[in-house]
Protein backbone atom coordinates (compact mmCIF):
# COMPACT_ATOMS: atom_id res chain seq x y z
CA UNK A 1 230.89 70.13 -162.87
CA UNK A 2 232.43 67.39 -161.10
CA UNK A 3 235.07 68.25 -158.31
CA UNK A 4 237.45 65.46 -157.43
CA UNK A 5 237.55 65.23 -153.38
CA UNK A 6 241.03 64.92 -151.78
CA UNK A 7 242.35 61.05 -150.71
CA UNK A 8 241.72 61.32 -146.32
CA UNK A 9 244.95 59.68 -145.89
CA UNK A 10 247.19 57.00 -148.26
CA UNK A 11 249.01 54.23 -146.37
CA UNK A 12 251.80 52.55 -147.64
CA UNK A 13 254.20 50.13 -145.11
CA UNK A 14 254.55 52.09 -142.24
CA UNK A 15 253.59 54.92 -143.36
CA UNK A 16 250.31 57.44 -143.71
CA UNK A 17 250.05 60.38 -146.03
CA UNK A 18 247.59 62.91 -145.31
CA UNK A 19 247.28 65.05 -147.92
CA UNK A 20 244.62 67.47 -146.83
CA UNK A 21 246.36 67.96 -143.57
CA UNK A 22 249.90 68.04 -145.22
CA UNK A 23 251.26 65.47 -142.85
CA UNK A 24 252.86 62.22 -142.78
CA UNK A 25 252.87 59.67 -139.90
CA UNK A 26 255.68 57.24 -139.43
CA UNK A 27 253.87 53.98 -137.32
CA UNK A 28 251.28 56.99 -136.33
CA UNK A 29 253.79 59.51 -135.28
CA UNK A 30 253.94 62.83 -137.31
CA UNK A 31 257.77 63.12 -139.28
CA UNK A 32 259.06 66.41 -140.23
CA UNK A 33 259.24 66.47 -144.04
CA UNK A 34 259.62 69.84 -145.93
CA UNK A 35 257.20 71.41 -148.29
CA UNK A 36 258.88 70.98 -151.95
CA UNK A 37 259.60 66.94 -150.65
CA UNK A 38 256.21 66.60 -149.19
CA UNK A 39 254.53 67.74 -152.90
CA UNK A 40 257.34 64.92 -154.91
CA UNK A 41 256.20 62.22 -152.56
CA UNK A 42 252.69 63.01 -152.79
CA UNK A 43 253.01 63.17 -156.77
CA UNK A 44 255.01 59.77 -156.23
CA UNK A 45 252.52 58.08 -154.48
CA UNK A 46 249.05 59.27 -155.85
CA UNK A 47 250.71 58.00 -159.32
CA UNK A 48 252.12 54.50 -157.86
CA UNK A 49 252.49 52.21 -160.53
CA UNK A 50 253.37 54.24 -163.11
CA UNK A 51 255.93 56.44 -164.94
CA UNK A 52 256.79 59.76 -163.54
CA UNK A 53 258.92 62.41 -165.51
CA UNK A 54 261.08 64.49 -164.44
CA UNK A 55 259.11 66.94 -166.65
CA UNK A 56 255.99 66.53 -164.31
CA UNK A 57 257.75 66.20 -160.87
CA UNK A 58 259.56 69.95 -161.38
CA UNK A 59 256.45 70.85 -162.27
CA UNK A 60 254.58 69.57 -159.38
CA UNK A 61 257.10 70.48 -157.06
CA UNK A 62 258.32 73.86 -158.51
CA UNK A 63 255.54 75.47 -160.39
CA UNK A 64 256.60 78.34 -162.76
CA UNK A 65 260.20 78.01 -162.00
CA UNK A 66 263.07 77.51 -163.57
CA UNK A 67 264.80 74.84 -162.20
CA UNK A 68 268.46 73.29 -163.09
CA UNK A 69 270.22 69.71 -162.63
């Protein structure tokens, strides 16, 4: 069975994603960012470079709900 480990931390401009600690640091600071955005811009930046669907972002963001436009 393989197990895929967690990224530490992502860094993009001035910017650090830490997944496992569900944080992001702006030039090493911490910045507030709530849950359901934290989950879209972790989707959005583990899949950099390529298309996202709407599809896959509610479903990432809002599992098992029904969500509207």
């Amino acid at each position: 069975m393989n197990i895929e480990e967690p990224v530490n931390s992502i860094r993009f401009g001035r910017f650090e994603l830490q997944p496992r600690e569900r944080r992001l640091l702006a030039n090493g600071e911490p910045t507030s960012v709530a849950p359901r955005a934290f989950e879209l811009l972790l989707a959005l930046v583990e899949r950099a470079g390529h298309l996202v669907t709407k599809d896959e972002l509610l479903s990432l963001a809002w599992p098992g709900l029904v969500v509207e436009e």
